[in-house]
N, C-alpha and C. Protein backbone atom coordinates (compact mmCIF):
# COMPACT_ATOMS: atom_id res chain seq x y z
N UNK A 1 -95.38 -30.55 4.66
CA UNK A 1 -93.99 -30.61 5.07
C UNK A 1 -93.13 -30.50 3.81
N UNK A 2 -93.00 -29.46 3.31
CA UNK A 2 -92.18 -29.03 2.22
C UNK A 2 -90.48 -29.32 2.16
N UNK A 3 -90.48 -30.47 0.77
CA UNK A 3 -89.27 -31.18 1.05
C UNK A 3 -89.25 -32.63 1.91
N UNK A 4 -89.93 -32.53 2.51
CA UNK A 4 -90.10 -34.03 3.58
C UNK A 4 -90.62 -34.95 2.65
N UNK A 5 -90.46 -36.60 3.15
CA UNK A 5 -90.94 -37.74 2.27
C UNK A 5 -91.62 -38.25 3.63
N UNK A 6 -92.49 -39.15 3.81
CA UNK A 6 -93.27 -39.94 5.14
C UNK A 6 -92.26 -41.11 4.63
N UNK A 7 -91.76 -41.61 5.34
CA UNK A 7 -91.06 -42.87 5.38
C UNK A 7 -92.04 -44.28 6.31
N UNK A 8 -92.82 -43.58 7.20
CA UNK A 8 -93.51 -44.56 8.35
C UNK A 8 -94.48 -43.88 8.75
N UNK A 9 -95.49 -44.84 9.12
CA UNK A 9 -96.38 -44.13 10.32
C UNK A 9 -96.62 -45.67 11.03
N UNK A 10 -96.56 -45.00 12.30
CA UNK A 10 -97.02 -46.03 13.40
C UNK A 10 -97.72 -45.84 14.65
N UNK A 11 -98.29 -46.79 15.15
CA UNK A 11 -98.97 -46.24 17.02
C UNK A 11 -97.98 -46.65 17.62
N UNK A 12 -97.88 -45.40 18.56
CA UNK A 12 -97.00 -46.26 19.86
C UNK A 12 -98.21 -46.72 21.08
N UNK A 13 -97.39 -47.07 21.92
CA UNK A 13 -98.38 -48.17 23.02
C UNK A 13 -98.71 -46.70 24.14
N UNK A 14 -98.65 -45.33 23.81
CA UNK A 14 -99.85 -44.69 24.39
C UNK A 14 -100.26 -43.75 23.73
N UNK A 15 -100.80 -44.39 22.48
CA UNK A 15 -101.85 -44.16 22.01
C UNK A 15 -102.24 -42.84 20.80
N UNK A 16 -100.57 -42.12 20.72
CA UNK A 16 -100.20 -41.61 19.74
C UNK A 16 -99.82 -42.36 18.85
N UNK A 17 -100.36 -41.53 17.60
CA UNK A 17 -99.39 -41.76 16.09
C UNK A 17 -98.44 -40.97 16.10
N UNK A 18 -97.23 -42.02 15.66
CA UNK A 18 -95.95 -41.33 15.33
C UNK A 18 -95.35 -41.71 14.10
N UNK A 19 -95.61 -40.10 13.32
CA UNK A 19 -94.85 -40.09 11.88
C UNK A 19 -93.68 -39.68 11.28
N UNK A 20 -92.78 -40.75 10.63
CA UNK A 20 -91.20 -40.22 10.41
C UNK A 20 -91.22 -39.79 8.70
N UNK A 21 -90.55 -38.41 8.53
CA UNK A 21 -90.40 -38.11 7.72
C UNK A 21 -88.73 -37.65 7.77
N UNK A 22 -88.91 -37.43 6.68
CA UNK A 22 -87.22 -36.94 6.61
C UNK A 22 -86.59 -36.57 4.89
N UNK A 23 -85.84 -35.66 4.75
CA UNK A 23 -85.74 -34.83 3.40
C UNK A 23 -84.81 -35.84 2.44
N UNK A 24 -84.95 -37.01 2.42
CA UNK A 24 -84.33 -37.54 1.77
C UNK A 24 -84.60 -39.44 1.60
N UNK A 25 -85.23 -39.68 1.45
CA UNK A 25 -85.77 -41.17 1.04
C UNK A 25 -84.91 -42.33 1.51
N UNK A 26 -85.10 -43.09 2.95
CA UNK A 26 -84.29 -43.93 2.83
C UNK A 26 -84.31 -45.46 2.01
N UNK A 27 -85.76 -45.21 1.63
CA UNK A 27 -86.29 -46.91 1.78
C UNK A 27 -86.16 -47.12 0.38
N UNK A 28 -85.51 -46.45 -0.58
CA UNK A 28 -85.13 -46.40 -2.06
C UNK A 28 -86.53 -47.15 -3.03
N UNK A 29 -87.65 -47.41 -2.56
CA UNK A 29 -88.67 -47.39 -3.08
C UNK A 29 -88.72 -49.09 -3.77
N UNK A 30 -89.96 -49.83 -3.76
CA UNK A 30 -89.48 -50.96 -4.01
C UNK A 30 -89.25 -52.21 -3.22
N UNK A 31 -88.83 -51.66 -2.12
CA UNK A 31 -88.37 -52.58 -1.13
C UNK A 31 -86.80 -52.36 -1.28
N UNK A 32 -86.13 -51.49 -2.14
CA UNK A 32 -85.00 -51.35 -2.19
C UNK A 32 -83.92 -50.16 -1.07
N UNK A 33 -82.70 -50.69 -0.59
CA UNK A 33 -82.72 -49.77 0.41
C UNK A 33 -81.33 -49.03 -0.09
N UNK A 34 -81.35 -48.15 0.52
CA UNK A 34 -79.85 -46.91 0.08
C UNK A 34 -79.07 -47.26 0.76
N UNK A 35 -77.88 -47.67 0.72
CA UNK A 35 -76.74 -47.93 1.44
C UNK A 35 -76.62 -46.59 2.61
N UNK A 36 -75.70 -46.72 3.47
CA UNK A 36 -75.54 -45.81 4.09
C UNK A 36 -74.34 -44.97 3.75
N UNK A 37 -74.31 -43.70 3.67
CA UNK A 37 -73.62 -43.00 3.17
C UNK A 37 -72.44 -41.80 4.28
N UNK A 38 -71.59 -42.23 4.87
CA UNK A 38 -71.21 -41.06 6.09
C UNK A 38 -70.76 -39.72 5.56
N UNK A 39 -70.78 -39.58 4.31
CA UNK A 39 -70.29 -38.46 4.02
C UNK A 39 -71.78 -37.49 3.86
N UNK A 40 -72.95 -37.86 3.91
CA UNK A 40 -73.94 -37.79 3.66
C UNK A 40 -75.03 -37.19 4.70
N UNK A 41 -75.51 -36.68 5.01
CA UNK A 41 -76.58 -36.01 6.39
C UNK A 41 -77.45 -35.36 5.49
N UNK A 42 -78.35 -35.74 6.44
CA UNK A 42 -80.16 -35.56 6.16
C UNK A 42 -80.49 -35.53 7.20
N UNK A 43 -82.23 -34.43 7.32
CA UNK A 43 -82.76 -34.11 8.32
C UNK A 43 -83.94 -35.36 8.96
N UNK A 44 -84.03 -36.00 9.67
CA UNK A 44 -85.49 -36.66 10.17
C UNK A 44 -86.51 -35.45 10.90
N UNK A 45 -87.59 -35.46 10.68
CA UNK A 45 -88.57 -35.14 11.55
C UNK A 45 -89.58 -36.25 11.88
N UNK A 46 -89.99 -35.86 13.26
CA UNK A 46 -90.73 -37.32 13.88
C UNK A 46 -92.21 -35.75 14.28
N UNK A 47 -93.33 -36.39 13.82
CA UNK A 47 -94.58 -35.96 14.22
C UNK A 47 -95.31 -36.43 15.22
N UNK A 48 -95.53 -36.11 15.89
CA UNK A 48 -95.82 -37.37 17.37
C UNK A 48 -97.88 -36.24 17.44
N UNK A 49 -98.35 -37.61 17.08
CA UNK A 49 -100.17 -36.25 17.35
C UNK A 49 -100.84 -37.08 17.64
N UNK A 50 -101.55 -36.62 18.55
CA UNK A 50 -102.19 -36.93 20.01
C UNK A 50 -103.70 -36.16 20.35
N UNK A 51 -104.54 -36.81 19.54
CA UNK A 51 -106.25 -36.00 19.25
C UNK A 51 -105.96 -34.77 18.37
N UNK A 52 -106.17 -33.62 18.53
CA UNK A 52 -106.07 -32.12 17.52
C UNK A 52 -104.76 -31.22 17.98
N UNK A 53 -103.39 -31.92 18.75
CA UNK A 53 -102.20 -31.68 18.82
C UNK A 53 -100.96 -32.25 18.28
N UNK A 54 -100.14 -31.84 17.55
CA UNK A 54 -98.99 -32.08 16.55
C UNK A 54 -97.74 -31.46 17.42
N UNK A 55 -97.20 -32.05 17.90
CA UNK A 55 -95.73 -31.91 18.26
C UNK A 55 -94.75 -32.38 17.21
N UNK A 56 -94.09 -31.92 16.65
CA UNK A 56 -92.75 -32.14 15.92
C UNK A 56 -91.08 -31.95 16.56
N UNK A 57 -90.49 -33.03 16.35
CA UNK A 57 -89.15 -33.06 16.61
C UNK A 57 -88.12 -33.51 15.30
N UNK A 58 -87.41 -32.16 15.33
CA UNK A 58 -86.10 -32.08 14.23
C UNK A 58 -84.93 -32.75 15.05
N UNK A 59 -84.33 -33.28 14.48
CA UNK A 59 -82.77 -34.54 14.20
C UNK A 59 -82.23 -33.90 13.31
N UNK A 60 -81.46 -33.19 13.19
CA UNK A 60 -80.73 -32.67 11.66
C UNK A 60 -79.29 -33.20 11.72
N UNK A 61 -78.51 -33.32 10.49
CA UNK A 61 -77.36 -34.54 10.14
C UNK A 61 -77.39 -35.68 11.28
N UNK A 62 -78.60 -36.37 10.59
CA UNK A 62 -78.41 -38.11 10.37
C UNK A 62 -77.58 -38.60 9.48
N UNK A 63 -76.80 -39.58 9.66
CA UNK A 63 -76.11 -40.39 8.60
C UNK A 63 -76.76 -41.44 8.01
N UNK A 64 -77.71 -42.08 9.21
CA UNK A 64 -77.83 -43.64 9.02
C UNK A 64 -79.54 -43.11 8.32
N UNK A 65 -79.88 -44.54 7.57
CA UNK A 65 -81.49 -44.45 7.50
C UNK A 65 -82.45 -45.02 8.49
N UNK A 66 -82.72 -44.19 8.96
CA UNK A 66 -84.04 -44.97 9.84
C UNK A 66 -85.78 -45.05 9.04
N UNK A 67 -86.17 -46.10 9.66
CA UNK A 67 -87.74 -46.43 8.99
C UNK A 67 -88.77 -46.47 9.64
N UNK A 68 -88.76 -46.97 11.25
CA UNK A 68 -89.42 -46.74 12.23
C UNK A 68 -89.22 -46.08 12.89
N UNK A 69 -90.02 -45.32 13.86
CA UNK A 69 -89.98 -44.30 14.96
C UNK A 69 -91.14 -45.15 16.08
N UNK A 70 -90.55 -45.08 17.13
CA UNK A 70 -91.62 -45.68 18.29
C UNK A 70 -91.24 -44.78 19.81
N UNK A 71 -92.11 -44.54 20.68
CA UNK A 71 -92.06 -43.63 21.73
C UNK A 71 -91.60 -44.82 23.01
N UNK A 72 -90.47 -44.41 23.68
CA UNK A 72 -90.38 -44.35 25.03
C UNK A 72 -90.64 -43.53 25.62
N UNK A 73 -89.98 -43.50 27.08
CA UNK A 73 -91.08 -42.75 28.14
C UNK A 73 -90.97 -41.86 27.41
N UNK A 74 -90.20 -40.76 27.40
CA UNK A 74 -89.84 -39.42 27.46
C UNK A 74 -88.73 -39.35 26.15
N UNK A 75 -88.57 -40.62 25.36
CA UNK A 75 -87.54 -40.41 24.49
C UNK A 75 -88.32 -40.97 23.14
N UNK A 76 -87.28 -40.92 22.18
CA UNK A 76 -87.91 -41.45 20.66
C UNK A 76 -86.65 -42.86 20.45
N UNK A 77 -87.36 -44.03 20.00
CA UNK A 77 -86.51 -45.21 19.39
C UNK A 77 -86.57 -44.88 17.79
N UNK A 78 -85.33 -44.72 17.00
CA UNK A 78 -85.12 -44.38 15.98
C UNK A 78 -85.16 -46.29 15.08
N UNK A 79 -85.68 -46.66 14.28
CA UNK A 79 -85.00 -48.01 14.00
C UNK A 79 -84.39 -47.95 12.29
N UNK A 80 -83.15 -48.32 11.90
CA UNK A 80 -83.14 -48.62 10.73
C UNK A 80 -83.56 -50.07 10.61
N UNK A 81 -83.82 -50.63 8.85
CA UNK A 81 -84.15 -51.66 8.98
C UNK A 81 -82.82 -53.07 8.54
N UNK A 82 -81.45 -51.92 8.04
CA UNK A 82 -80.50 -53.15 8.19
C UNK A 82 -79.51 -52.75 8.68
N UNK A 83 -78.40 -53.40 8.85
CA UNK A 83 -76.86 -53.29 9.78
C UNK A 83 -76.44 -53.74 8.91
N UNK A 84 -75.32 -53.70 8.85
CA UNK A 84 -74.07 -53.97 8.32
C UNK A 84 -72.63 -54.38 8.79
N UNK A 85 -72.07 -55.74 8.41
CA UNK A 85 -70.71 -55.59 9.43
C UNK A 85 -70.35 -55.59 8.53
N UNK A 86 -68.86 -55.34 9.21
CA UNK A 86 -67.77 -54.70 8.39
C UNK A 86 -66.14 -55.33 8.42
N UNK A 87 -66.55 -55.93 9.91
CA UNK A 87 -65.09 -56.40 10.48
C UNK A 87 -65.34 -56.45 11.92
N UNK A 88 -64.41 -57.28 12.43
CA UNK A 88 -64.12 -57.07 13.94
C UNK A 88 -65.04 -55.44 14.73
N UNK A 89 -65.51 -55.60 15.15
CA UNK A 89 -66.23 -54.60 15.96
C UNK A 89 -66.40 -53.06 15.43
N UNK A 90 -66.22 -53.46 13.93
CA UNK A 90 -67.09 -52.45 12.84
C UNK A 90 -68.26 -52.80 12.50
N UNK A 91 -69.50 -52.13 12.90
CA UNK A 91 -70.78 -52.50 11.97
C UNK A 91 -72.22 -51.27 12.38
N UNK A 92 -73.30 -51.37 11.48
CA UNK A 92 -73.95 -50.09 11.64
C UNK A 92 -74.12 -50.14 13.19
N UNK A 93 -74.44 -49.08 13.37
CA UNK A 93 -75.98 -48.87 14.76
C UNK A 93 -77.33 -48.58 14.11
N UNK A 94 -77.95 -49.65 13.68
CA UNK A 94 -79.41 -49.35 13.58
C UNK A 94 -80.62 -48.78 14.28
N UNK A 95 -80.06 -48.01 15.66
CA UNK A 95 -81.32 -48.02 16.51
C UNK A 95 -80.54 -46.96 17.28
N UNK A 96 -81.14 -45.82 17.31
CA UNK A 96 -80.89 -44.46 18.05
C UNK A 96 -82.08 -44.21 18.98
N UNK A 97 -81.93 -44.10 20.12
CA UNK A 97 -82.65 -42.89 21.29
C UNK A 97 -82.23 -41.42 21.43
N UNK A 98 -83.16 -40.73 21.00
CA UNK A 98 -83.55 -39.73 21.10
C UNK A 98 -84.51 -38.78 22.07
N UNK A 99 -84.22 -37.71 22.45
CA UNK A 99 -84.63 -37.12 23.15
C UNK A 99 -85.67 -36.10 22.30
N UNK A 100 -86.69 -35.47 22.89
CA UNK A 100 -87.55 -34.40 22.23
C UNK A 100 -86.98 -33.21 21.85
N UNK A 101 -85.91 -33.11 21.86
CA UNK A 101 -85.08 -31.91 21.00
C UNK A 101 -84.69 -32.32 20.41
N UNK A 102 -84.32 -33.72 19.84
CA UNK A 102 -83.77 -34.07 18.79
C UNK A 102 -82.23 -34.49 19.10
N UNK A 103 -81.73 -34.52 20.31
CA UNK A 103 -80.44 -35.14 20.58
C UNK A 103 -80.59 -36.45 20.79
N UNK A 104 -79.29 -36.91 20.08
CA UNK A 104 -78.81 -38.11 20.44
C UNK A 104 -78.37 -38.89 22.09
N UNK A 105 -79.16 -39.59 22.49
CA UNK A 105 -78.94 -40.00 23.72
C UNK A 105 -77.69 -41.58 23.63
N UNK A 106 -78.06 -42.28 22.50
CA UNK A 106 -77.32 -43.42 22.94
C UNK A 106 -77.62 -44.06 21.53
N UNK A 107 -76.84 -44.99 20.91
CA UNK A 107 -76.91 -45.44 19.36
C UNK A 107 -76.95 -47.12 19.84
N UNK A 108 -76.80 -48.13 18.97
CA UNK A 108 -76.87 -49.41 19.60
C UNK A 108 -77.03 -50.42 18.16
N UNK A 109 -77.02 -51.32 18.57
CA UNK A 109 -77.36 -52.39 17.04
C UNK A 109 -78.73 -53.14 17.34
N UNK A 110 -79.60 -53.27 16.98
CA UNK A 110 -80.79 -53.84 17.20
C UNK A 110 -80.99 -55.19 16.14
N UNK A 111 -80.46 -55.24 14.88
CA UNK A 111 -80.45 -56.47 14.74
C UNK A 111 -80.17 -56.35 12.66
N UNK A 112 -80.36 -57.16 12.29
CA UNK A 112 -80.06 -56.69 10.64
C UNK A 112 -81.73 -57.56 9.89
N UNK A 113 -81.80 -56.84 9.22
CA UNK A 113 -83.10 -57.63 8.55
C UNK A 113 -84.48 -57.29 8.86
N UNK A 114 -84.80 -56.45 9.51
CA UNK A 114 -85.60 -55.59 10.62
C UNK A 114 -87.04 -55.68 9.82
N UNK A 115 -88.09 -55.90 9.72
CA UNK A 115 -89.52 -56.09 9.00
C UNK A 115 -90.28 -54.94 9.96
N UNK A 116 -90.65 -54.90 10.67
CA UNK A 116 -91.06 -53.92 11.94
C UNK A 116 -90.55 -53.93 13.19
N UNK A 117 -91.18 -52.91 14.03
CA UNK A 117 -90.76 -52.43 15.01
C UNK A 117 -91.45 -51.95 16.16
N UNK A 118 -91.66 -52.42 17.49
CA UNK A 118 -92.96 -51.71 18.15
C UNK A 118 -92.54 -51.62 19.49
N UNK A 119 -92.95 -51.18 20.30
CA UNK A 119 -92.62 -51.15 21.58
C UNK A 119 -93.63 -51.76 22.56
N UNK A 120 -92.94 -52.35 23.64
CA UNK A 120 -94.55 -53.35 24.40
C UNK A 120 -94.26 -52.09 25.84
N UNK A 121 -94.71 -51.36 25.82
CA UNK A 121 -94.52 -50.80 26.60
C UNK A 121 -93.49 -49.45 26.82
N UNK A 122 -92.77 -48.80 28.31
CA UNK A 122 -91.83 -48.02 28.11
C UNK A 122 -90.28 -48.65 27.95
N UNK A 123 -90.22 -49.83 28.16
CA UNK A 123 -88.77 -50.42 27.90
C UNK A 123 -88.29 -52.11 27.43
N UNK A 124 -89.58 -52.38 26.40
CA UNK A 124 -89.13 -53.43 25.68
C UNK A 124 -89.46 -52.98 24.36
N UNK A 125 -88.87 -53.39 23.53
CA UNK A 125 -88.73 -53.53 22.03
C UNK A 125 -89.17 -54.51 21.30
N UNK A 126 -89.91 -54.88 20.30
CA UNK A 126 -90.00 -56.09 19.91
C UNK A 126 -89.72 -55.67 18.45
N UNK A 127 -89.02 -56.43 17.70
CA UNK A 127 -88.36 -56.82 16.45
C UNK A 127 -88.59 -57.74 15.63
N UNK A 128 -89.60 -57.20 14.95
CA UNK A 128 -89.86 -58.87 13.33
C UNK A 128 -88.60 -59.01 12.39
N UNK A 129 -87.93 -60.01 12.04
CA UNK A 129 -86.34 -59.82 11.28
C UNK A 129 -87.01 -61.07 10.22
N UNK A 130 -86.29 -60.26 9.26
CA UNK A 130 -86.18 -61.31 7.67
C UNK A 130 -86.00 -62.47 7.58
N UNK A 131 -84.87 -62.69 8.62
CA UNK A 131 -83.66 -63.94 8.18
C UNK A 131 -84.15 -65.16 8.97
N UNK A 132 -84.15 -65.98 7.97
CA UNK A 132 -84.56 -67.27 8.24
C UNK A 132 -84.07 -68.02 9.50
N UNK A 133 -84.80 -68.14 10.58
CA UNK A 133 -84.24 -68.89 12.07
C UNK A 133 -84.80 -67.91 12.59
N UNK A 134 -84.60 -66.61 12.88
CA UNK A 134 -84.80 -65.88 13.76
C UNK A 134 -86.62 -65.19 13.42
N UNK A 135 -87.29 -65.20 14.04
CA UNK A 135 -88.52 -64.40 13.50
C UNK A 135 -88.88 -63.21 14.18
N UNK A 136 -88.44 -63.20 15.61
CA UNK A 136 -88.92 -62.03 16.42
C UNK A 136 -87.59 -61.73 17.95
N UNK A 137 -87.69 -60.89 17.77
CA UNK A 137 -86.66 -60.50 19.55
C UNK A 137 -87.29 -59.53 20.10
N UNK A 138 -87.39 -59.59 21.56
CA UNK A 138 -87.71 -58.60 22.48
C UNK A 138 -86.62 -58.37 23.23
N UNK A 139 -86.44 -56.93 23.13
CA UNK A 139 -84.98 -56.33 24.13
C UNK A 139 -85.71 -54.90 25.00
N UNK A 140 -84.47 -55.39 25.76
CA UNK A 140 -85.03 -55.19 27.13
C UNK A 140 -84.12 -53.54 27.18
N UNK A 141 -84.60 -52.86 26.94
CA UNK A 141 -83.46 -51.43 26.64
C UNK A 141 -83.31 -50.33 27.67
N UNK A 142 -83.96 -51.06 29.26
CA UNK A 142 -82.85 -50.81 29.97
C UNK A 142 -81.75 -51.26 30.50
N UNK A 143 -81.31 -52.79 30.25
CA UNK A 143 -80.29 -53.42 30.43
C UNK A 143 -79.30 -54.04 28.85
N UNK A 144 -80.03 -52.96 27.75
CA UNK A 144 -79.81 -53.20 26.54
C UNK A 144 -79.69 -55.04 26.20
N UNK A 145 -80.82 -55.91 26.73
CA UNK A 145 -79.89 -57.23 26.48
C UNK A 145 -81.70 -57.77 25.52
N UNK A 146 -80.96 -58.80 24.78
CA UNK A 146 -82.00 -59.59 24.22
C UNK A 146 -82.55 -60.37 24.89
N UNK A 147 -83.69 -60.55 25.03
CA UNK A 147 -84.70 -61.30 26.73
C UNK A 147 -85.14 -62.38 26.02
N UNK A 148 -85.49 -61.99 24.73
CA UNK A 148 -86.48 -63.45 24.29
C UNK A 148 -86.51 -63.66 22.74
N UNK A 149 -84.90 -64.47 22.30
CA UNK A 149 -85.54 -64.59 20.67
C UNK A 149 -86.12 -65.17 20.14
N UNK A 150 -87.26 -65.54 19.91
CA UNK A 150 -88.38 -66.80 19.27
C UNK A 150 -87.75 -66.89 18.00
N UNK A 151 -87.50 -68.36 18.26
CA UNK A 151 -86.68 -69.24 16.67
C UNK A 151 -87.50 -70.25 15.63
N UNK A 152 -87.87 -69.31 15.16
CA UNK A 152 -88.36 -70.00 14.20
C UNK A 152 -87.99 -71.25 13.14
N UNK A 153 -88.18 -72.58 13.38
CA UNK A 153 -87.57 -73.16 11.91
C UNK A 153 -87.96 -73.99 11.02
């Protein structure tokens, strides 16, 4: 993949690997991460392979960084791993659905502090987060709501 960096690889829950690459490094190496930049667009590609078949899906001008990729039914969960507020009902969308052409279906905030990312199935999410209290959330992303945050303390 000439020009591409692997940012992730992961299983989704049927049974493909799904690999995110994309022409421009979000995870600044380190554990260090790149701010988000809007003046800024980069391509993702997501590799989705399934025994001796490789399907690829192009996203071209992304703004945000994403780090995980995980499969719903028929769509792709994009995840960055932080948010940002900003103000009153300014702050990132860490978490894009995607369709297999690479359109944007719907953007959302999934949480800030993000460690991984997996899917229990076709429509829950589960979320490992950094920040002290919170350790895990499962959302429920067809009623977009948080079902279960286990609090750690």
């Amino acid at each position: 993949m000439d020009g591409f960096e692997i940012v992730s690889t992961q299983f989704g829950w049927d049974s493909c690997v799904y690999v995110l690459l994309n022409n421009r490094n979000p995870g600044g190496g380190r554990g260090k991460i790149i701010p988000v930049d809007p003046k800024k667009t980069y391509t993702c590609k997501v590799l989705i392979i399934k025994e001796n078949v490789i399907e690829t899906v192009v996203m071209e001008g992304q703004q945000f960084n994403y780090h995980y990729v995980q499969p719903l039914r028929n769509q792709l969960l994009l995840v960055g791993t932080t948010s940002t507020y900003y103000g009153k009902d300014k702050y990132d969308l860490n978490a894009k659905v995607c369709d297999y052409n690479g359109s944007t279906i719907r953007e959302f905030l999934l949480g800030d502090g993000i460690q991984s990312a997996a899917m229990a199935g076709t429509s829950q999410s589960v979320s490992r987060v950094l920040s002290p209290g919170m350790s895990m959330a499962i959302n429920d992303m067809r009623t977009k709501r948080h079902i279960l945050p286990i609090v750690m303390q």
